[in-house]
Protein backbone atom coordinates (compact mmCIF):
# COMPACT_ATOMS: atom_id res chain seq x y z
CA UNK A 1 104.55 102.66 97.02
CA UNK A 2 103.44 98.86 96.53
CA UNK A 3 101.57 97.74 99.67
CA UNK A 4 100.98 93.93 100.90
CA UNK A 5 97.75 93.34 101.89
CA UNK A 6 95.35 90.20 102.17
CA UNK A 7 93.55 88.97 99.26
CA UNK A 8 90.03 88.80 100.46
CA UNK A 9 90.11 92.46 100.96
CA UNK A 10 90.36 92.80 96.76
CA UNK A 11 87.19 92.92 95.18
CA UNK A 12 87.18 89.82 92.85
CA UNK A 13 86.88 91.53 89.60
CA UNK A 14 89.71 92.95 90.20
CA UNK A 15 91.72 89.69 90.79
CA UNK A 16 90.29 88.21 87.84
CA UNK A 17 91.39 90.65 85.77
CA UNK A 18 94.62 90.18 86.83
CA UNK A 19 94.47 86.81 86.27
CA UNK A 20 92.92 87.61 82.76
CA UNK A 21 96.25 90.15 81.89
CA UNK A 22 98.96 87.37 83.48
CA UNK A 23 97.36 84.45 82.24
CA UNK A 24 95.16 84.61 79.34
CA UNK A 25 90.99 84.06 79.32
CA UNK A 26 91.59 80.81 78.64
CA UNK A 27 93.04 79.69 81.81
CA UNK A 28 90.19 77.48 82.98
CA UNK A 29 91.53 74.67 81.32
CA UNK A 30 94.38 74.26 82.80
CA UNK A 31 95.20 71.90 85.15
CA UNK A 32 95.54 73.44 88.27
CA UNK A 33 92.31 75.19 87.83
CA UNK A 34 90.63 71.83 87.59
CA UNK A 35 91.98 71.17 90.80
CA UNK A 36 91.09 74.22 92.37
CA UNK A 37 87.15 74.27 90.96
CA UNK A 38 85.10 73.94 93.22
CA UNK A 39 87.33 75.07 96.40
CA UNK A 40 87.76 78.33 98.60
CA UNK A 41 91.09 79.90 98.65
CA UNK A 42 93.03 79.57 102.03
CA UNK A 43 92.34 83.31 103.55
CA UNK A 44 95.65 82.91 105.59
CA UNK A 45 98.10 82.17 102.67
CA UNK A 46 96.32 84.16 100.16
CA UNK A 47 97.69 87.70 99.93
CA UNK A 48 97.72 90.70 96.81
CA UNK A 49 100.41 93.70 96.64
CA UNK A 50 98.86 97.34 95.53
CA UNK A 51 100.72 100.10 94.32
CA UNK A 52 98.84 103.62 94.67
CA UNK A 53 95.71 101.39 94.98
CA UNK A 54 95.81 99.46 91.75
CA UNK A 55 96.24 95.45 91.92
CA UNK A 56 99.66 94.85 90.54
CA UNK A 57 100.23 90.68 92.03
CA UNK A 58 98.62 88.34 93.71
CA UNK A 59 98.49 84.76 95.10
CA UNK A 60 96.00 82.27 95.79
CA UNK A 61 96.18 79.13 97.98
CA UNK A 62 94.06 76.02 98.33
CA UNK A 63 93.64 72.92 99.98
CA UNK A 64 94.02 70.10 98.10
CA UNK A 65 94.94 66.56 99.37
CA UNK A 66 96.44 62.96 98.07
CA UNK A 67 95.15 59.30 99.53
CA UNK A 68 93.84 61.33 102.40
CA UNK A 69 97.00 63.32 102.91
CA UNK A 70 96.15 67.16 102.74
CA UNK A 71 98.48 69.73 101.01
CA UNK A 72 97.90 73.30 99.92
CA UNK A 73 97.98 73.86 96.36
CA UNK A 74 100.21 77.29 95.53
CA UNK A 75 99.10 79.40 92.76
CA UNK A 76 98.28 80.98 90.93
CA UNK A 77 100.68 83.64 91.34
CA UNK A 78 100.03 86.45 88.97
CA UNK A 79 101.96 90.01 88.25
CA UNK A 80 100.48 92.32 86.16
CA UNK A 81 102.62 91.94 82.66
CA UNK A 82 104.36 95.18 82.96
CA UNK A 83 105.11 94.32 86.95
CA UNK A 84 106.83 91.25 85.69
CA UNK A 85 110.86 91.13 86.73
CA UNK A 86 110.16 93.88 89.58
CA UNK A 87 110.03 91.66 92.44
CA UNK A 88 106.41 91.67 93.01
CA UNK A 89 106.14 87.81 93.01
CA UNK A 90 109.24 86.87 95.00
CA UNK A 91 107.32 89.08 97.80
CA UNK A 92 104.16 87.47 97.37
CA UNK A 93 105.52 83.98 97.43
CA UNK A 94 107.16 84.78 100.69
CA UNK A 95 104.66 85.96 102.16
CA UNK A 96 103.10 83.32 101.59
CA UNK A 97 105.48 80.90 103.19
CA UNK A 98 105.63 83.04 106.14
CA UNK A 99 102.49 82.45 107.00
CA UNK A 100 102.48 79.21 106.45
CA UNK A 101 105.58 78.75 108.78
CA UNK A 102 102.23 80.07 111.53
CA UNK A 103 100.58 76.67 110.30
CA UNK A 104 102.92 74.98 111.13
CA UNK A 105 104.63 74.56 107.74
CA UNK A 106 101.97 72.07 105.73
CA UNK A 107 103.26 70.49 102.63
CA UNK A 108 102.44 72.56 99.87
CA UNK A 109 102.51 71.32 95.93
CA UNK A 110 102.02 73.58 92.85
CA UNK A 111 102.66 73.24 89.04
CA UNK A 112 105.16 75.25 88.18
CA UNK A 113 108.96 75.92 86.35
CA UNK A 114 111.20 73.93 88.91
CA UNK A 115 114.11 76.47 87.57
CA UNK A 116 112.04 79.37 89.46
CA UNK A 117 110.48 77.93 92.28
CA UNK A 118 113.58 75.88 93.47
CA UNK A 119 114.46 78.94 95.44
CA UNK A 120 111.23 78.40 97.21
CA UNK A 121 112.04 74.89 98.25
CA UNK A 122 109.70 73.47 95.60
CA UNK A 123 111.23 70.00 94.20
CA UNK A 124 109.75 67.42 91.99
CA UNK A 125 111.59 65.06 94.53
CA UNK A 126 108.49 63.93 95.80
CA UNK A 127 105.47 63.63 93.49
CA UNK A 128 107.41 61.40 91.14
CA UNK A 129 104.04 58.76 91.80
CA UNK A 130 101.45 61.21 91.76
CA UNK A 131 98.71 62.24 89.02
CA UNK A 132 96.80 65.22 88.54
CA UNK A 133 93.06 65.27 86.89
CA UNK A 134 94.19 66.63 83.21
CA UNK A 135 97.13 67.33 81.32
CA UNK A 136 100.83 68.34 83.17
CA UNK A 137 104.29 68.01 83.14
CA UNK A 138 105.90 65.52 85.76
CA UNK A 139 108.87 67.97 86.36
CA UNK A 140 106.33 70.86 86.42
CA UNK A 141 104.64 69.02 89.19
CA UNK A 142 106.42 70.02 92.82
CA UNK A 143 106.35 69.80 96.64
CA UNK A 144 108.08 72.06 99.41
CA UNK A 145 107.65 69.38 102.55
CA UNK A 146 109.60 71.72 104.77
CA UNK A 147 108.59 69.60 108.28
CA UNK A 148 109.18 66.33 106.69
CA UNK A 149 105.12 65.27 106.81
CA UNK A 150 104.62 61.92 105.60
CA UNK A 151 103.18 62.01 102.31
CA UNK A 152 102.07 59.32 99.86
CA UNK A 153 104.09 57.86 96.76
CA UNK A 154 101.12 57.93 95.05
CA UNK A 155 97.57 58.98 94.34
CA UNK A 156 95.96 61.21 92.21
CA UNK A 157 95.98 65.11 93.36
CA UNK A 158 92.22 66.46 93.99
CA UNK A 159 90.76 68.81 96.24
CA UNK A 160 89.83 69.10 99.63
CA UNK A 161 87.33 70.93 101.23
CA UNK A 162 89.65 72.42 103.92
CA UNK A 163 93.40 72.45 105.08
């Protein structure tokens, strides 16, 4: 029975080795962790599902902002391979957005398929003028802006050091 739980009560060699078996060692490079370097995880969007006690998904949130405008940054989210298809991420990425609906629904951006995450409310509608420190995809590059918050047409994505 697969059980939601928060993600700072994981031990973090267990999430890294999930992130290790969804995404490869070499997953420091990539963009988003350049982003992310440096930065704590939002506790309250940040969540892991267990089955019989063994880490099977997770995901992470951080707080990120553009010209002053701050965001949280989605991802990763990571499902064991075998998990994959099973549903485990769809649950983790509402749960996510639940609890950010307690926030009071901050913009949130992540880099990401657009043909998945559309479902989410993730567009590339608005980050058409925006950067990010490495390499990326434009269309890979999306915002859910459920309340409407003003956000800038451009700027370079970094992070913050709080939501």
């Amino acid at each position: 029975m697969t059980e939601l739980v928060p993600l700072d009560q994981i031990p973090p060699v267990q999430i890294e080795a999930l992130l290790d078996a969804a995404f490869g060692a070499d997953r420091y490079g990539r963009t988003a962790y350049l982003l992310r370097k440096g930065s704590t995880a939002i506790d309250a969007l940040s969540f892991a599902i267990k089955d019989d006690d063994k880490l099977v998904g997770s995901i992470q949130c951080w707080p990120v902002q553009i010209a002053g405008t701050k965001l949280v940054l989605v991802g990763p989210v990571a499902v064991l391979p075998e998990r994959q298809g099973q549903g485990i991420g769809h649950r983790l990425m509402y749960a996510s957005l639940d609890a950010a609906a307690g926030l009071s629904e901050p913009a949130m951006v992540m880099i990401g398929d657009p043909e998945y995450y559309d479902r989410f409310g993730f567009t590339a509608a608005e980050t058409g003028g925006w950067t990010l420190p490495g390499p990326w995809e434009r269309r890979r590059l999306l915002a859910r802006n459920v309340r409407a918050h003003h956000l800038p047409g451009t700027g370079m994505l970094e992070r913050a050091d709080a939501l």
